[in-house]
N, C-alpha and C. Protein backbone atom coordinates (compact mmCIF):
# COMPACT_ATOMS: atom_id res chain seq x y z
N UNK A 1 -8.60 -5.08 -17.59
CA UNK A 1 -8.35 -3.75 -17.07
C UNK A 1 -9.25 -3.44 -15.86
N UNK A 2 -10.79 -3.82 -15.59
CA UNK A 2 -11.77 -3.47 -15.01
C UNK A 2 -11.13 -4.28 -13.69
N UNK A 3 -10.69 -5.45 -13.73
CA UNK A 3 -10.22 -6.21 -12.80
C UNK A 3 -8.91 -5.58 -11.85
N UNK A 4 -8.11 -4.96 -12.58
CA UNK A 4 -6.64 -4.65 -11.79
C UNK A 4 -7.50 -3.27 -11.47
N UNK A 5 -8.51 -2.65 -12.02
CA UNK A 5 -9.00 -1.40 -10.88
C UNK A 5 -9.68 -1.74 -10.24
N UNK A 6 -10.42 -2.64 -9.76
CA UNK A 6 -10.88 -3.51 -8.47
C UNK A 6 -9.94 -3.69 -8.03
N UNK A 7 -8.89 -4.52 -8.14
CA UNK A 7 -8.23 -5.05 -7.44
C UNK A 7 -7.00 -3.67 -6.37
N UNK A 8 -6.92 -2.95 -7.19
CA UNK A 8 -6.08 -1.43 -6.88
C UNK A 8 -7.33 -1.12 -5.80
N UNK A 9 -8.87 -0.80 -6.06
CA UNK A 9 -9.62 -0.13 -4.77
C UNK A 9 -9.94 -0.96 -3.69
N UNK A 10 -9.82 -2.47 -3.92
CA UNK A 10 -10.00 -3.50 -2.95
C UNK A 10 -9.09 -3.49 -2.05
N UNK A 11 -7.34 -3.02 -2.63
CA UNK A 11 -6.27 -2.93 -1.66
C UNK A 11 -6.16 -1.53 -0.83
N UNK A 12 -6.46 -0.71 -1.57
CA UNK A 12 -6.34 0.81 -0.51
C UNK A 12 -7.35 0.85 0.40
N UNK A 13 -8.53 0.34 -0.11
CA UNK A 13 -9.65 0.44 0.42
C UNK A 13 -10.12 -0.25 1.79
N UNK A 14 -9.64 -1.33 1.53
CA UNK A 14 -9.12 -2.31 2.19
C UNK A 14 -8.25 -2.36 3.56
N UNK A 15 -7.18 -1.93 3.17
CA UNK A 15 -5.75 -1.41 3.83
C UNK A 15 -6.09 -0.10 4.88
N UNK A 16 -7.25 1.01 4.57
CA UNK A 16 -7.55 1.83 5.11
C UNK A 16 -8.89 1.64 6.11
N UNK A 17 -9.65 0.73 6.07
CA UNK A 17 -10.66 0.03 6.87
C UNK A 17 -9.85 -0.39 7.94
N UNK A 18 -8.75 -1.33 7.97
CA UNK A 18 -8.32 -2.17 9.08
C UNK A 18 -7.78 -1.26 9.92
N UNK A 19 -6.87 0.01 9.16
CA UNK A 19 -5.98 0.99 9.92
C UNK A 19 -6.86 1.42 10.92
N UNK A 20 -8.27 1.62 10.87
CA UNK A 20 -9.23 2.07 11.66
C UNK A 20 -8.78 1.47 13.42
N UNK A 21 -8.60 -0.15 13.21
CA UNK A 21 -8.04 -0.94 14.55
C UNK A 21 -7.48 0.00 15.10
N UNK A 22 -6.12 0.09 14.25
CA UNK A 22 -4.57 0.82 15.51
C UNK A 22 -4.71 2.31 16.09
N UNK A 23 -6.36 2.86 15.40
CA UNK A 23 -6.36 4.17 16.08
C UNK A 23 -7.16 3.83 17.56
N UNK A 24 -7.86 2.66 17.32
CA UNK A 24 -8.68 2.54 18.55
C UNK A 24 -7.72 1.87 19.46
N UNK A 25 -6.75 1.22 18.80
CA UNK A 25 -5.48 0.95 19.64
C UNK A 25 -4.84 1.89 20.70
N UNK A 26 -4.81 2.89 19.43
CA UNK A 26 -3.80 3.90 20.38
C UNK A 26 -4.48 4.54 21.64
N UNK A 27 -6.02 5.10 21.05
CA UNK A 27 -7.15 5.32 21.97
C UNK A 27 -6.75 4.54 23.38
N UNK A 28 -6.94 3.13 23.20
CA UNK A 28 -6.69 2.84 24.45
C UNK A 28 -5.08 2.88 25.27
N UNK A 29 -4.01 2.57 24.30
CA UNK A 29 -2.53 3.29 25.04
C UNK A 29 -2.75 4.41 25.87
N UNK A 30 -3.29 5.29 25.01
CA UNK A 30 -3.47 6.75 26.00
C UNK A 30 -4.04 6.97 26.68
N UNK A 31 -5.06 5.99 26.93
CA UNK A 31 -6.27 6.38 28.15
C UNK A 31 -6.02 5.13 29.30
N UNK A 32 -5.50 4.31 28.93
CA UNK A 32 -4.97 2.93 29.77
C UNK A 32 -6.60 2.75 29.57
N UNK A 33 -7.74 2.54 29.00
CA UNK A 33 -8.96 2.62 29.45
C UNK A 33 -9.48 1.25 28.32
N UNK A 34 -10.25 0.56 28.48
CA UNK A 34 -11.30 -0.29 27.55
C UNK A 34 -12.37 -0.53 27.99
N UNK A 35 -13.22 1.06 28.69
CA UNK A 35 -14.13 0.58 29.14
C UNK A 35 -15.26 0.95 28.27
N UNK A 36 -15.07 1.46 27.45
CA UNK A 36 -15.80 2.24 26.05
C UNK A 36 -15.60 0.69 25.17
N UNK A 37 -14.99 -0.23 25.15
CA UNK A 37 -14.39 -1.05 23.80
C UNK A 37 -14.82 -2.66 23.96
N UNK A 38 -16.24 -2.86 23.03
CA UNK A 38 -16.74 -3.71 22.99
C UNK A 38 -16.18 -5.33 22.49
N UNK A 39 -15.92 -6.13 23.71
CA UNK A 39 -14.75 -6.92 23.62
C UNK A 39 -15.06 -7.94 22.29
N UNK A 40 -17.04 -8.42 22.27
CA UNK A 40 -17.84 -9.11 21.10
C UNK A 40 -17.41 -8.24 19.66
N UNK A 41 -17.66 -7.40 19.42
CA UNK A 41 -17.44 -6.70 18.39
C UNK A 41 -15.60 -7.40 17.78
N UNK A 42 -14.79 -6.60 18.89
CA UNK A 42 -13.38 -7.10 18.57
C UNK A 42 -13.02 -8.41 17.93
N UNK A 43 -13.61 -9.48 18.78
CA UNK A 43 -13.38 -11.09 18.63
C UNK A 43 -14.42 -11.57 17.07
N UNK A 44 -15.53 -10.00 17.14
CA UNK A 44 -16.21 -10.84 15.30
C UNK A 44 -15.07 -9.99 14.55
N UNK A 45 -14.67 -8.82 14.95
CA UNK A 45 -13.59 -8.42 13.99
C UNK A 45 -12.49 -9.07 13.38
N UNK A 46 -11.78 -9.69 14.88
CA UNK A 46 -10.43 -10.55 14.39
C UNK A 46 -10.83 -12.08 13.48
N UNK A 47 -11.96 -12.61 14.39
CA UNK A 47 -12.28 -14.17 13.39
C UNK A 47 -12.68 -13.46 12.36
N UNK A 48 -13.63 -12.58 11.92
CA UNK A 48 -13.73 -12.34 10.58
C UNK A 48 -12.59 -12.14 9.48
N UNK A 49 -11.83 -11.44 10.02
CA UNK A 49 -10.72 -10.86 9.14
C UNK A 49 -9.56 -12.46 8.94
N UNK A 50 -9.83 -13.04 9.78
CA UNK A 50 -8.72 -14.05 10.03
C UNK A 50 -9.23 -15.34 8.68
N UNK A 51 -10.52 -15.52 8.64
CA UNK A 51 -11.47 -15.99 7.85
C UNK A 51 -11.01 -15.50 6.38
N UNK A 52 -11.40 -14.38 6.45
CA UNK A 52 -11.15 -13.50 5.14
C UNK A 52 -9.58 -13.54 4.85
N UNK A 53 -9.00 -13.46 5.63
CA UNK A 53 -7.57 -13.87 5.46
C UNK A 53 -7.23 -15.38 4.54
N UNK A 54 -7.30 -15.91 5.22
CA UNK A 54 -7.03 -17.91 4.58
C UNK A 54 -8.29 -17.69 3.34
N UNK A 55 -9.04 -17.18 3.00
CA UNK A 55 -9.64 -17.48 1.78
C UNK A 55 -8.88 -16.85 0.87
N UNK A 56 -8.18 -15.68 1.48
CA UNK A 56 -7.37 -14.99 0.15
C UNK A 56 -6.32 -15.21 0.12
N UNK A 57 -5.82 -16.44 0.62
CA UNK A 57 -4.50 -16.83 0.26
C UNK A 57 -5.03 -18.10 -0.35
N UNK A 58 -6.32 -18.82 0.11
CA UNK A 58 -6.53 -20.02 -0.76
C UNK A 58 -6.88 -19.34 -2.31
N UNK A 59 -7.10 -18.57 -2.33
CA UNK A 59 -7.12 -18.04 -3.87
C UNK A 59 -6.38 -17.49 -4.21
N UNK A 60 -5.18 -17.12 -3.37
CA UNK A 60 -4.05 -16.61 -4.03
C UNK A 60 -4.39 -15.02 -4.67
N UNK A 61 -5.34 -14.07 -3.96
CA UNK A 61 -6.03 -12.86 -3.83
C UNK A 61 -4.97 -11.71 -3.43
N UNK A 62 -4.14 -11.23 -3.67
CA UNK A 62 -3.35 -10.62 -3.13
C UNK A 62 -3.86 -9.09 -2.29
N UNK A 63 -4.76 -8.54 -3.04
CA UNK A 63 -5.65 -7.50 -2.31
C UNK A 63 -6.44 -8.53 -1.43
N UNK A 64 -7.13 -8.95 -1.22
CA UNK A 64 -8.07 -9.86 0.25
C UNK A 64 -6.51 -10.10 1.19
N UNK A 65 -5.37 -10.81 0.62
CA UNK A 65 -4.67 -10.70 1.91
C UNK A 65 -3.85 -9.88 2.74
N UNK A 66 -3.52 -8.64 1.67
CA UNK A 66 -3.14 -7.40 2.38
C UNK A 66 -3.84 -6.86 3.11
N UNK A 67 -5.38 -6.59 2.74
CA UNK A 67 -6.10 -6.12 3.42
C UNK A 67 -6.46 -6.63 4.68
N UNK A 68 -6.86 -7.67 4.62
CA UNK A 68 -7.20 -8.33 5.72
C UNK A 68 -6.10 -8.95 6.80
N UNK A 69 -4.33 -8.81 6.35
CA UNK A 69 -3.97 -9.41 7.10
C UNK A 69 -3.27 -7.76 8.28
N UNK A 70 -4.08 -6.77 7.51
CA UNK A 70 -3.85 -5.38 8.49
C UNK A 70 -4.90 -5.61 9.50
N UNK A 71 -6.09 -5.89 9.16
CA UNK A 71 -6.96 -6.43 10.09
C UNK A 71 -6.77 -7.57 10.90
N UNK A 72 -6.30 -8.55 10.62
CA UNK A 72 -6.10 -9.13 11.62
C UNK A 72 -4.69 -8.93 12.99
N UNK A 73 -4.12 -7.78 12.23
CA UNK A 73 -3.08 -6.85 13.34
C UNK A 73 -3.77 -6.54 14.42
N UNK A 74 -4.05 -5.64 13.52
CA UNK A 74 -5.13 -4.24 14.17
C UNK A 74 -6.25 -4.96 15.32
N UNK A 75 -7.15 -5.87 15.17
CA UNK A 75 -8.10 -6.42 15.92
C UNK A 75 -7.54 -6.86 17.20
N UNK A 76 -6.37 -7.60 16.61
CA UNK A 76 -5.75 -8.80 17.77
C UNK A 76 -4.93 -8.04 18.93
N UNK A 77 -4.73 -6.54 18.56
CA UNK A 77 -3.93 -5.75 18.99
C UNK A 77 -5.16 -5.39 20.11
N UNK A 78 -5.83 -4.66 19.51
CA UNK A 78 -6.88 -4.45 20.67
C UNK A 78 -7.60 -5.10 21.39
N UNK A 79 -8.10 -6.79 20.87
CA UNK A 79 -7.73 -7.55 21.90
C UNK A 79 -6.66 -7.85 23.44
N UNK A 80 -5.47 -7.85 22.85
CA UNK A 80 -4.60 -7.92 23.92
C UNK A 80 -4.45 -6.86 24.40
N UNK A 81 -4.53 -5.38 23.81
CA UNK A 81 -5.08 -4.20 24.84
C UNK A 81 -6.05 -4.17 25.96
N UNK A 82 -6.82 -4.81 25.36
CA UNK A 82 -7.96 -5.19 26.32
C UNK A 82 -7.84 -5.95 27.64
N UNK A 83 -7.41 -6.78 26.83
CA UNK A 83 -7.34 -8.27 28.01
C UNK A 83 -5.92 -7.57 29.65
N UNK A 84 -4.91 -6.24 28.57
CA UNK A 84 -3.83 -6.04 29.52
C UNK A 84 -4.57 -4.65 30.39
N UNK A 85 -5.52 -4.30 29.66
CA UNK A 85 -5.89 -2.96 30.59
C UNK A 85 -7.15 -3.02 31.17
N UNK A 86 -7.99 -4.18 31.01
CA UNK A 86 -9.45 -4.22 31.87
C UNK A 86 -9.03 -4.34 33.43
């Protein structure tokens, strides 16, 4: 029981950390701007999450790969925001 309520706050919890990306996403849509948006930060964001990703599918983790595979959206997104609006 203790396990599927970890596993329930690991996924919302989870799922709502990465969403954090697509607001800084949008941030930059609307401002055409990334001059505020630390490109190092981004690139430990996406390899991290991408990391955290393949471990939770090598364990077959279903919360680690929902979560993390919003993060690796979200990061890669503002990456290529970046790279199209510097």
């Amino acid at each position: 029981m203790l396990k599927e309520i970890i596993s329930i706050l690991v996924s919302i919890f989870g799922i709502l950390m990465s969403i954090g990306h697509f607001f800084q996403a949008g941030k930059i849509i609307k401002n055409r701007k990334v001059k505020d948006v630390s490109l190092m930060t981004y690139l430990i964001f996406f390899i991290g999450s991408f990391i955290w990703l393949i471990y939770g599918v090598v364990l077959e983790e279903l919360p680690i790969v929902i979560s993390f595979i919003i993060g690796v959206i979200g990061s890669f997104l503002v990456l290529i925001l970046y790279a199209v609006y510097r």
